[in-house]
PDB file of N, CA and C in Angstrom:
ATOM      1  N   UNK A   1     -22.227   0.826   9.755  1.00  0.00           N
ATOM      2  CA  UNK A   1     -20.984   1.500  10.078  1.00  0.00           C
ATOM      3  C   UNK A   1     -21.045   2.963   9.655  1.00  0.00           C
ATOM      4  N   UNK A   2     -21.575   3.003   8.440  1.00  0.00           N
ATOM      5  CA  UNK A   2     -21.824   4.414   7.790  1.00  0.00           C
ATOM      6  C   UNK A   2     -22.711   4.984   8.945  1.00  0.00           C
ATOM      7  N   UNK A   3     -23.711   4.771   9.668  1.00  0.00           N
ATOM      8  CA  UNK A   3     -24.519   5.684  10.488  1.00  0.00           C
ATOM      9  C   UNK A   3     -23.856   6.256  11.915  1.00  0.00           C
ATOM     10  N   UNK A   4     -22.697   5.183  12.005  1.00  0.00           N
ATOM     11  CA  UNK A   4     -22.479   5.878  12.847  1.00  0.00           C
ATOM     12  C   UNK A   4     -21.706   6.934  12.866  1.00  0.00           C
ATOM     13  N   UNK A   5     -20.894   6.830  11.838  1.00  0.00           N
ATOM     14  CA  UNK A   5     -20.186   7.935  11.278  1.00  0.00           C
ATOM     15  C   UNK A   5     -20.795   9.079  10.917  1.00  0.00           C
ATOM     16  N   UNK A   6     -21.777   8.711  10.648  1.00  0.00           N
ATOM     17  CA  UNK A   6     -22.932  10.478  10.763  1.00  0.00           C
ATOM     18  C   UNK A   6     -23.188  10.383  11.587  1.00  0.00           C
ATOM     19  N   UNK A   7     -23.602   9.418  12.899  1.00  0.00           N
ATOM     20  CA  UNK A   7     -24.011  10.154  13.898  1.00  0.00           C
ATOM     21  C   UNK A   7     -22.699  11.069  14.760  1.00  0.00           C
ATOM     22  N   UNK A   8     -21.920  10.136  14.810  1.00  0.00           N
ATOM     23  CA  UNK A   8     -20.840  10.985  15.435  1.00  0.00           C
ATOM     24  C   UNK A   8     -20.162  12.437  14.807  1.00  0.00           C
ATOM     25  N   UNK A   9     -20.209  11.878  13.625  1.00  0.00           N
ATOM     26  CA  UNK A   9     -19.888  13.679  13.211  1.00  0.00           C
ATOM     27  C   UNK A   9     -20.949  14.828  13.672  1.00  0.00           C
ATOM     28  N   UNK A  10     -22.111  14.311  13.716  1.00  0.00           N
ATOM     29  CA  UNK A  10     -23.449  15.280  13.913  1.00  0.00           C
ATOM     30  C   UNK A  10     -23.504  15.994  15.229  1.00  0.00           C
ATOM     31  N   UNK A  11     -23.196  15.035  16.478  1.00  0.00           N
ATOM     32  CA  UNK A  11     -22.900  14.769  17.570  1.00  0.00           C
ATOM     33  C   UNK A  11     -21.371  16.006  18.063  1.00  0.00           C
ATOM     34  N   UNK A  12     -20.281  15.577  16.819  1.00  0.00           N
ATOM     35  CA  UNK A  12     -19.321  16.696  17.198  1.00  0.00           C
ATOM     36  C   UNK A  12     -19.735  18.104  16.869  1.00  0.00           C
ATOM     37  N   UNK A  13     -20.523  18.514  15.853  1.00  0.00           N
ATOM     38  CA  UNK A  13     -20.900  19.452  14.983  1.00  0.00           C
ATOM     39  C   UNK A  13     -21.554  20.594  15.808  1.00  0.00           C
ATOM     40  N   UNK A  14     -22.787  19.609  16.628  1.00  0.00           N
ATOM     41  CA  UNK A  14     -23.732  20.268  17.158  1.00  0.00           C
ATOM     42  C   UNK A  14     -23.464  20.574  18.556  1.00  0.00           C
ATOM     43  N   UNK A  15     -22.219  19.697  19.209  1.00  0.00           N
ATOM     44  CA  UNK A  15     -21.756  20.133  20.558  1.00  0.00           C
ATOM     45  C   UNK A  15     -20.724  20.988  20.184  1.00  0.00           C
ATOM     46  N   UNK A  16     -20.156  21.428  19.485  1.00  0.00           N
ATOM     47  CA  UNK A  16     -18.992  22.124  19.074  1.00  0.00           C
ATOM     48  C   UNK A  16     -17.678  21.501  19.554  1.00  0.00           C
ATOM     49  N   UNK A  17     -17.422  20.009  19.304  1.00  0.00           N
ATOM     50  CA  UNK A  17     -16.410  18.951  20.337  1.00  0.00           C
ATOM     51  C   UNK A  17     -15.700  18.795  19.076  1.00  0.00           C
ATOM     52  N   UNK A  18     -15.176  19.561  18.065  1.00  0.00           N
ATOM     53  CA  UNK A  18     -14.037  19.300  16.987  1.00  0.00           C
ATOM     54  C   UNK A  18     -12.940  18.663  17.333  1.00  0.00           C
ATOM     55  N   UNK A  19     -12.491  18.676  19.222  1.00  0.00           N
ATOM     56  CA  UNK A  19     -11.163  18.429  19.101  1.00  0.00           C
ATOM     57  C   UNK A  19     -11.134  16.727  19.342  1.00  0.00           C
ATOM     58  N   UNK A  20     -12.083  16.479  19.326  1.00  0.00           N
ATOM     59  CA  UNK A  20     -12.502  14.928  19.887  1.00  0.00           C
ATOM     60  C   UNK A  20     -11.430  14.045  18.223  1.00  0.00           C
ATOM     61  N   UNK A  21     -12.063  14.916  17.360  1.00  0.00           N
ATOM     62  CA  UNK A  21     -11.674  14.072  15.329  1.00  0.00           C
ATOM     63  C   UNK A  21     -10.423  14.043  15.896  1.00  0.00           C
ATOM     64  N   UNK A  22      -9.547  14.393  16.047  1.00  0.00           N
ATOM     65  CA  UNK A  22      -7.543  14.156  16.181  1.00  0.00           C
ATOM     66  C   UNK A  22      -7.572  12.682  17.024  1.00  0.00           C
ATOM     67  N   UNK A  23      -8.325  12.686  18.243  1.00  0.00           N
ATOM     68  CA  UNK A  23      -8.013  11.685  19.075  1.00  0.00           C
ATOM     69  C   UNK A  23      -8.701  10.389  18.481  1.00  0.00           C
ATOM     70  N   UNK A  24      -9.507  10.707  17.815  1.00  0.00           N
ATOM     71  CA  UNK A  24     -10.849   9.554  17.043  1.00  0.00           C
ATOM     72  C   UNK A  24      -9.796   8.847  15.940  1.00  0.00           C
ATOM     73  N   UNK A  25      -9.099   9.728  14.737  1.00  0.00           N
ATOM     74  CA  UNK A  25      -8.457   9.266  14.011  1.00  0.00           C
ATOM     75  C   UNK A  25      -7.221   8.730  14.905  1.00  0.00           C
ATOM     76  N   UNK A  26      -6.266   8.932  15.556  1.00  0.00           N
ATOM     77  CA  UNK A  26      -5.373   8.442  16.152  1.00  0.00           C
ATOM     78  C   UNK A  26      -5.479   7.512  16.754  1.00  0.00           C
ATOM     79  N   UNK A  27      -6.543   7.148  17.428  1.00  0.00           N
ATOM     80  CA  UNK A  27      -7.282   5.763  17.905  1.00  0.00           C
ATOM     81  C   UNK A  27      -7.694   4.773  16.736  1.00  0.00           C
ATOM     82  N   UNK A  28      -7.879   5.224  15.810  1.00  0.00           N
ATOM     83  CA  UNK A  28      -8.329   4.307  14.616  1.00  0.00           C
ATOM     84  C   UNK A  28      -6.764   3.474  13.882  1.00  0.00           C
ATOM     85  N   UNK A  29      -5.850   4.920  14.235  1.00  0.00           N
ATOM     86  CA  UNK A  29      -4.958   4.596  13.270  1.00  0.00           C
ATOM     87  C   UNK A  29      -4.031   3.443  13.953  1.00  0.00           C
ATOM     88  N   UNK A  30      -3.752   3.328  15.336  1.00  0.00           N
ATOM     89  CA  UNK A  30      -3.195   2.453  16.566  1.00  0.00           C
ATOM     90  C   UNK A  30      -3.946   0.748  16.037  1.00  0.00           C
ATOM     91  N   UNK A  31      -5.211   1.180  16.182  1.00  0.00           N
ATOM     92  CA  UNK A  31      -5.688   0.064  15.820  1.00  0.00           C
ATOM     93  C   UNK A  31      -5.480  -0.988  14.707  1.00  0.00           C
ATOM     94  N   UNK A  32      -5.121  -0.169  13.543  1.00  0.00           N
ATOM     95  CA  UNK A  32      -5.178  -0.698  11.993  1.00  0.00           C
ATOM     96  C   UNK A  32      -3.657  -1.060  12.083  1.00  0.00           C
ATOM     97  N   UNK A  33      -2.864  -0.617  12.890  1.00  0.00           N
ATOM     98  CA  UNK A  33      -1.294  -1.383  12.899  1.00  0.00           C
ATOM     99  C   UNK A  33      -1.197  -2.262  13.696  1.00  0.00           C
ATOM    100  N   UNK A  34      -2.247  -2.125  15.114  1.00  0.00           N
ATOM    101  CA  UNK A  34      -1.970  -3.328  15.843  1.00  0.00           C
ATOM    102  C   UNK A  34      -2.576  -4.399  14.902  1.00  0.00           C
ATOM    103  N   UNK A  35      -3.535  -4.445  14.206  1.00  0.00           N
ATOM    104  CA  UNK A  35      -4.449  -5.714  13.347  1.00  0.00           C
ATOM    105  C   UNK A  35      -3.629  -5.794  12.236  1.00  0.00           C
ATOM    106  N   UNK A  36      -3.166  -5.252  11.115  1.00  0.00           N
ATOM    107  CA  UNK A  36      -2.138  -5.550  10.235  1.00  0.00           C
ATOM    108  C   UNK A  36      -0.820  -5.914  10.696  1.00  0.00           C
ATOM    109  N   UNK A  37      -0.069  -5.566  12.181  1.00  0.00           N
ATOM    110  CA  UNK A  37       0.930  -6.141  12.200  1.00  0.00           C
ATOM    111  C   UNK A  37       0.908  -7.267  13.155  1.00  0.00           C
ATOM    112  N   UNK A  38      -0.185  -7.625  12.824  1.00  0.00           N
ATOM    113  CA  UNK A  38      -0.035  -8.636  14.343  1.00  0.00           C
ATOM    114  C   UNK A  38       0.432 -10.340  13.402  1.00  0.00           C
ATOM    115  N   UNK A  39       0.138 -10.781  12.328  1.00  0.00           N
ATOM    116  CA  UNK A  39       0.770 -11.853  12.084  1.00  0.00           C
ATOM    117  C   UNK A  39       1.979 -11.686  11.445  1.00  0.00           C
ATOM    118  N   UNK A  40       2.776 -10.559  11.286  1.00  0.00           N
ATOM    119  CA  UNK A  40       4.175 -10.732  11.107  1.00  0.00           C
ATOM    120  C   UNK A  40       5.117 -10.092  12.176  1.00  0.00           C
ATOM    121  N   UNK A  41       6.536 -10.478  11.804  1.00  0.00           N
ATOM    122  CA  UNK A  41       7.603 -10.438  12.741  1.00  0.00           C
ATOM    123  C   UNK A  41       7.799  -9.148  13.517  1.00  0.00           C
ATOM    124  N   UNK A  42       6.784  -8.165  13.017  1.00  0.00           N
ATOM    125  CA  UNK A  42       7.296  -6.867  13.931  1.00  0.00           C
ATOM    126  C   UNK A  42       6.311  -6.766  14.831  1.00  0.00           C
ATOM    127  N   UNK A  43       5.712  -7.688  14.916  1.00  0.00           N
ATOM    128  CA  UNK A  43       4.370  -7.620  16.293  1.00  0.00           C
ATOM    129  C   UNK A  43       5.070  -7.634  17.368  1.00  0.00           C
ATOM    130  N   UNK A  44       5.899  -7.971  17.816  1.00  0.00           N
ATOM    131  CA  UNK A  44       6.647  -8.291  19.366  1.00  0.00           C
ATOM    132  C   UNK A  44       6.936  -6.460  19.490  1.00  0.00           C
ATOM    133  N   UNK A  45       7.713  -6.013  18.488  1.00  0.00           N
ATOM    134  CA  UNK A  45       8.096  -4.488  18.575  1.00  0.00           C
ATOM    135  C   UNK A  45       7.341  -3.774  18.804  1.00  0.00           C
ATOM    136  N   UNK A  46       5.713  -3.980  18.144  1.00  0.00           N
ATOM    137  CA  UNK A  46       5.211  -2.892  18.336  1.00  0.00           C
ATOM    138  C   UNK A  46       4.118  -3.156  19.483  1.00  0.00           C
ATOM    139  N   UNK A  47       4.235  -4.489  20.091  1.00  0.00           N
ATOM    140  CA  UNK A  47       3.371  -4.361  21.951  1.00  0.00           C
ATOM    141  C   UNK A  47       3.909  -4.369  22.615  1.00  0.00           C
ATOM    142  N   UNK A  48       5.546  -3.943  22.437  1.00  0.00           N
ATOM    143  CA  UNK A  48       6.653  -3.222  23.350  1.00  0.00           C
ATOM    144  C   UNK A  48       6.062  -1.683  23.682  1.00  0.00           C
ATOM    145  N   UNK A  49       5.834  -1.031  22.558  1.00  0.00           N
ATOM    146  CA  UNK A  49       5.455   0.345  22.434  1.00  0.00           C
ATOM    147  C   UNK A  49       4.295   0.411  23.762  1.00  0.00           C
ATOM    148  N   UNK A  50       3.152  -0.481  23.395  1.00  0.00           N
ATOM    149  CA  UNK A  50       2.233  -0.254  24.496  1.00  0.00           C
ATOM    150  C   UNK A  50       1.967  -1.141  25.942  1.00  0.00           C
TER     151      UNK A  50
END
């Protein structure tokens, strides 16, 4: 997991693609609420959202 995380940073670094990190973390962060809220009661609310 760690390699890819250097590769992709290396990858943004050397193409000069900085703006890619905002959308990378925001995609990560969608994820970690859909998987933490998915066995309690606010799961219905939040796959309304999407």
């Amino acid at each position: 997991m760690f390699e890819l995380v250097k590769d992709l940073w290396a990858f943004m670094r050397e193409r000069k693609k900085f703006w890619l990190l905002p959308i990378i973390i925001v995609m990560l962060l969608l994820g970690m609420l859909i998987v933490l809220a998915q066995g309690s009661a606010v799961a219905p609310f939040i796959y309304t959202l999407f």
